[in-house]
C-alpha atoms as a PDB file:
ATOM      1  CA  UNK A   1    -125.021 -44.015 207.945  1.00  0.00           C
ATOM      2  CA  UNK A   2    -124.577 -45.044 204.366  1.00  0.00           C
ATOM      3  CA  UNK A   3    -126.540 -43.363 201.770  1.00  0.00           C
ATOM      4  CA  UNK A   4    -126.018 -45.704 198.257  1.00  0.00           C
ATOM      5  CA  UNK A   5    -128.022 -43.392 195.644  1.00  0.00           C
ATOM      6  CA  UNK A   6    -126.343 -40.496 196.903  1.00  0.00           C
ATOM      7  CA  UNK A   7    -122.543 -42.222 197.387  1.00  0.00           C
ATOM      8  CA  UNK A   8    -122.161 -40.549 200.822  1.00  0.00           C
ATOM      9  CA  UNK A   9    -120.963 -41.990 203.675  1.00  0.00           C
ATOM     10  CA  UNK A  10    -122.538 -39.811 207.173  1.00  0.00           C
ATOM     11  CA  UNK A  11    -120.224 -40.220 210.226  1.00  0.00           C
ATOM     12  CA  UNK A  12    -122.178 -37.891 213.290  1.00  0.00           C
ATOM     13  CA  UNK A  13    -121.924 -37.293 216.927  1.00  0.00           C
ATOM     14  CA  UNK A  14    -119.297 -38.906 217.628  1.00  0.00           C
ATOM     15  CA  UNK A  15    -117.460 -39.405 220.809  1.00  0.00           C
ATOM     16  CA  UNK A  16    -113.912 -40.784 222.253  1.00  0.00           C
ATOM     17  CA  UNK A  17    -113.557 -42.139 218.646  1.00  0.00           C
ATOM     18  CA  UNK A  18    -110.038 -40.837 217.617  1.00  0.00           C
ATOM     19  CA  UNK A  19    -110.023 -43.090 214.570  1.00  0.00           C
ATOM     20  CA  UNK A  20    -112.622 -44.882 212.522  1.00  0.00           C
ATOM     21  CA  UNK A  21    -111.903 -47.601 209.878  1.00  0.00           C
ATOM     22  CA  UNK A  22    -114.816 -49.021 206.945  1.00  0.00           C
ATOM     23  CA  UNK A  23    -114.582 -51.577 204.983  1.00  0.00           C
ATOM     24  CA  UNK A  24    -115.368 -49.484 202.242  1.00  0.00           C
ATOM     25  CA  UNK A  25    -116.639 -52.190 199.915  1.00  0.00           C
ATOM     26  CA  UNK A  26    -118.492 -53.726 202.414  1.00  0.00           C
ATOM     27  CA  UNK A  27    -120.254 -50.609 202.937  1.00  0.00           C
ATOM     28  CA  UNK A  28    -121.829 -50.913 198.718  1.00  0.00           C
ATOM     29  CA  UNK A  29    -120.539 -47.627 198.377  1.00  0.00           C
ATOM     30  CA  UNK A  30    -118.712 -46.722 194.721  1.00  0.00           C
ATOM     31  CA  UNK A  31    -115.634 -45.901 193.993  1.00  0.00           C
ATOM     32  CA  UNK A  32    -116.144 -44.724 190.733  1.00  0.00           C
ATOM     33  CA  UNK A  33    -118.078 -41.976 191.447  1.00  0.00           C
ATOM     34  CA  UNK A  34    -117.520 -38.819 193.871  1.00  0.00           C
ATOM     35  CA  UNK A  35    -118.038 -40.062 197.457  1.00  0.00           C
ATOM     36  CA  UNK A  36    -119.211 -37.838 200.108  1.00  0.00           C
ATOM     37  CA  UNK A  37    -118.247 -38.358 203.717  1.00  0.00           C
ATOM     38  CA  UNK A  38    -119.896 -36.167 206.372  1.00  0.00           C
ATOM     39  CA  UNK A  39    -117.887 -35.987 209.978  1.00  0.00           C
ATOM     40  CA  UNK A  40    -119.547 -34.087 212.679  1.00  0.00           C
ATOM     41  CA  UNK A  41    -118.870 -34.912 216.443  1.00  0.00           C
ATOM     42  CA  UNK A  42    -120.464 -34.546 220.095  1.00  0.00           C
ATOM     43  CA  UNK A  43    -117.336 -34.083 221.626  1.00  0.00           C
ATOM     44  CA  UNK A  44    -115.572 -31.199 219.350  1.00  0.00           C
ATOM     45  CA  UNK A  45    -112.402 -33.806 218.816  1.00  0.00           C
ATOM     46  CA  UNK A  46    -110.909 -34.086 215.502  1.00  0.00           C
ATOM     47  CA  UNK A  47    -111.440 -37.539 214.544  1.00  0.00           C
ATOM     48  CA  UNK A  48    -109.688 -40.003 211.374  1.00  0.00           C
ATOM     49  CA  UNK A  49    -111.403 -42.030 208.972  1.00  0.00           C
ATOM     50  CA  UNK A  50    -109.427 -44.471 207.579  1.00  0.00           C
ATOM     51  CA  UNK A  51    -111.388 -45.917 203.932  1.00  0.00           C
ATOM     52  CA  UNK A  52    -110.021 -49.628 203.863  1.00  0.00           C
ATOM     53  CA  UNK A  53    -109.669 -51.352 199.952  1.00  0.00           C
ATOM     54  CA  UNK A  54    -109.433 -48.039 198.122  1.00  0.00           C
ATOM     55  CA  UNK A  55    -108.301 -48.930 194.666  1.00  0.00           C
ATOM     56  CA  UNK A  56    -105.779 -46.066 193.825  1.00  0.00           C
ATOM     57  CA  UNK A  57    -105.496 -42.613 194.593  1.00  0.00           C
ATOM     58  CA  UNK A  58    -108.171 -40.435 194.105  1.00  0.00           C
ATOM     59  CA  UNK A  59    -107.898 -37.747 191.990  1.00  0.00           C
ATOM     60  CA  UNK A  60    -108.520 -35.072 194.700  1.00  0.00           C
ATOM     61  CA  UNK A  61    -109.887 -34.397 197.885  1.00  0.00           C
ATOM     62  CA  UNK A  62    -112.289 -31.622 198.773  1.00  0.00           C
ATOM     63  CA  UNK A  63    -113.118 -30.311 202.230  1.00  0.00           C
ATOM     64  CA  UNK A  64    -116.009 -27.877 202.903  1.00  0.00           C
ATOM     65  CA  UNK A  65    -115.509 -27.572 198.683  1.00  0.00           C
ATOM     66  CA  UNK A  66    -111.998 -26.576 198.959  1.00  0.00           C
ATOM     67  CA  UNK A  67    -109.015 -28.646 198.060  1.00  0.00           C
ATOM     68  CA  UNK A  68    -107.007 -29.996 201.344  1.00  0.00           C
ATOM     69  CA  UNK A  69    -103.662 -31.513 202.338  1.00  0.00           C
ATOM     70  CA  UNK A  70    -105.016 -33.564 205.284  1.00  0.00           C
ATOM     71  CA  UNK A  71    -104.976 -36.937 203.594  1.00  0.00           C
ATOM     72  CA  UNK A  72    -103.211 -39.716 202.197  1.00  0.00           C
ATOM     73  CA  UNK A  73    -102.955 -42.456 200.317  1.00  0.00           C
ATOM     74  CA  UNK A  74    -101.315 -45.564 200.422  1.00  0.00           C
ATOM     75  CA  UNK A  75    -100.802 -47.590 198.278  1.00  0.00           C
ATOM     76  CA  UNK A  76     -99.352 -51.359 200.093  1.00  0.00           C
ATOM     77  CA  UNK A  77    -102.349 -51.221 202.514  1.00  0.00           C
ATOM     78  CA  UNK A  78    -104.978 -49.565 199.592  1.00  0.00           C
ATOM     79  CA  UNK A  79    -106.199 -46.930 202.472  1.00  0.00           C
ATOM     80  CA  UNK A  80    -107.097 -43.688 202.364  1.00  0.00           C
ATOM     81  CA  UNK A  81    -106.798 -41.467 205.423  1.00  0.00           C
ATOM     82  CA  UNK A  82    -109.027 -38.335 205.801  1.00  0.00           C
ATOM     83  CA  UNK A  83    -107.488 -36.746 209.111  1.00  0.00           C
ATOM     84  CA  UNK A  84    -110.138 -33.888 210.143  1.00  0.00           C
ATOM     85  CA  UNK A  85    -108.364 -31.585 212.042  1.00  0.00           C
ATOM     86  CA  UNK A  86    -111.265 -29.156 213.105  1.00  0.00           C
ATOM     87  CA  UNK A  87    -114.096 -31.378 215.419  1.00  0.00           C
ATOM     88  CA  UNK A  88    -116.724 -29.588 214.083  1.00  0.00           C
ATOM     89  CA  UNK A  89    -119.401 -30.670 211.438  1.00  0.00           C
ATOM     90  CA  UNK A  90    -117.284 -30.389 207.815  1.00  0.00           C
ATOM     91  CA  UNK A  91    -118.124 -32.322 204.257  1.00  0.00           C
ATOM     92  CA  UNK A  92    -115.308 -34.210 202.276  1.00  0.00           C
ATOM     93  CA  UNK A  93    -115.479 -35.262 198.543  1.00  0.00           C
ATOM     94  CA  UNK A  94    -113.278 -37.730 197.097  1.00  0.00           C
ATOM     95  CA  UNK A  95    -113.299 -37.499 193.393  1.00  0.00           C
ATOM     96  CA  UNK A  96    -111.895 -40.788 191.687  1.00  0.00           C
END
């Protein structure tokens, strides 16, 4: 689910899904801002979200409001990986 006036992407209940990949411009959402992505799943498997055409590195990365190590960026492919380790229901924020 995509929410544009609040910049949050919702990923929820999910299911055999080990990894996930938007086209995050296709998606409307903005990079400029703080994005929000919500993971929660049905299955209790950690799951990855890879965010396709992401401009540069974001500033940081916030899980559950506290910085985190499980990402990356890179740079040839413009992706950034959120791996979410924990299959329970957690909040990310990218700031730009």
């Amino acid at each position: 689910d995509v929410d544009l006036a609040a910049n949050r992407l919702t990923v929820s209940e999910t299911a055999n899904l080990s990894e996930l990949v938007v086209d995050t411009p296709a998606t409307g959402l903005d990079f400029a801002q703080a994005l929000t992505v919500d993971l929660s799943t049905a299955d209790g498997l950690a799951d990855t979200i890879v965010l396709r055409y992401w401009p540069q590195a974001p500033a940081g990365v916030q899980r559950d409001g506290f910085a985190d190590v499980s990402w990356s960026y890179d740079p040839a492919t413009a992706e950034l990986t959120l791996v979410e380790y924990d299959g329970g229901s957690h909040s990310w924020t990218i700031q730009p």
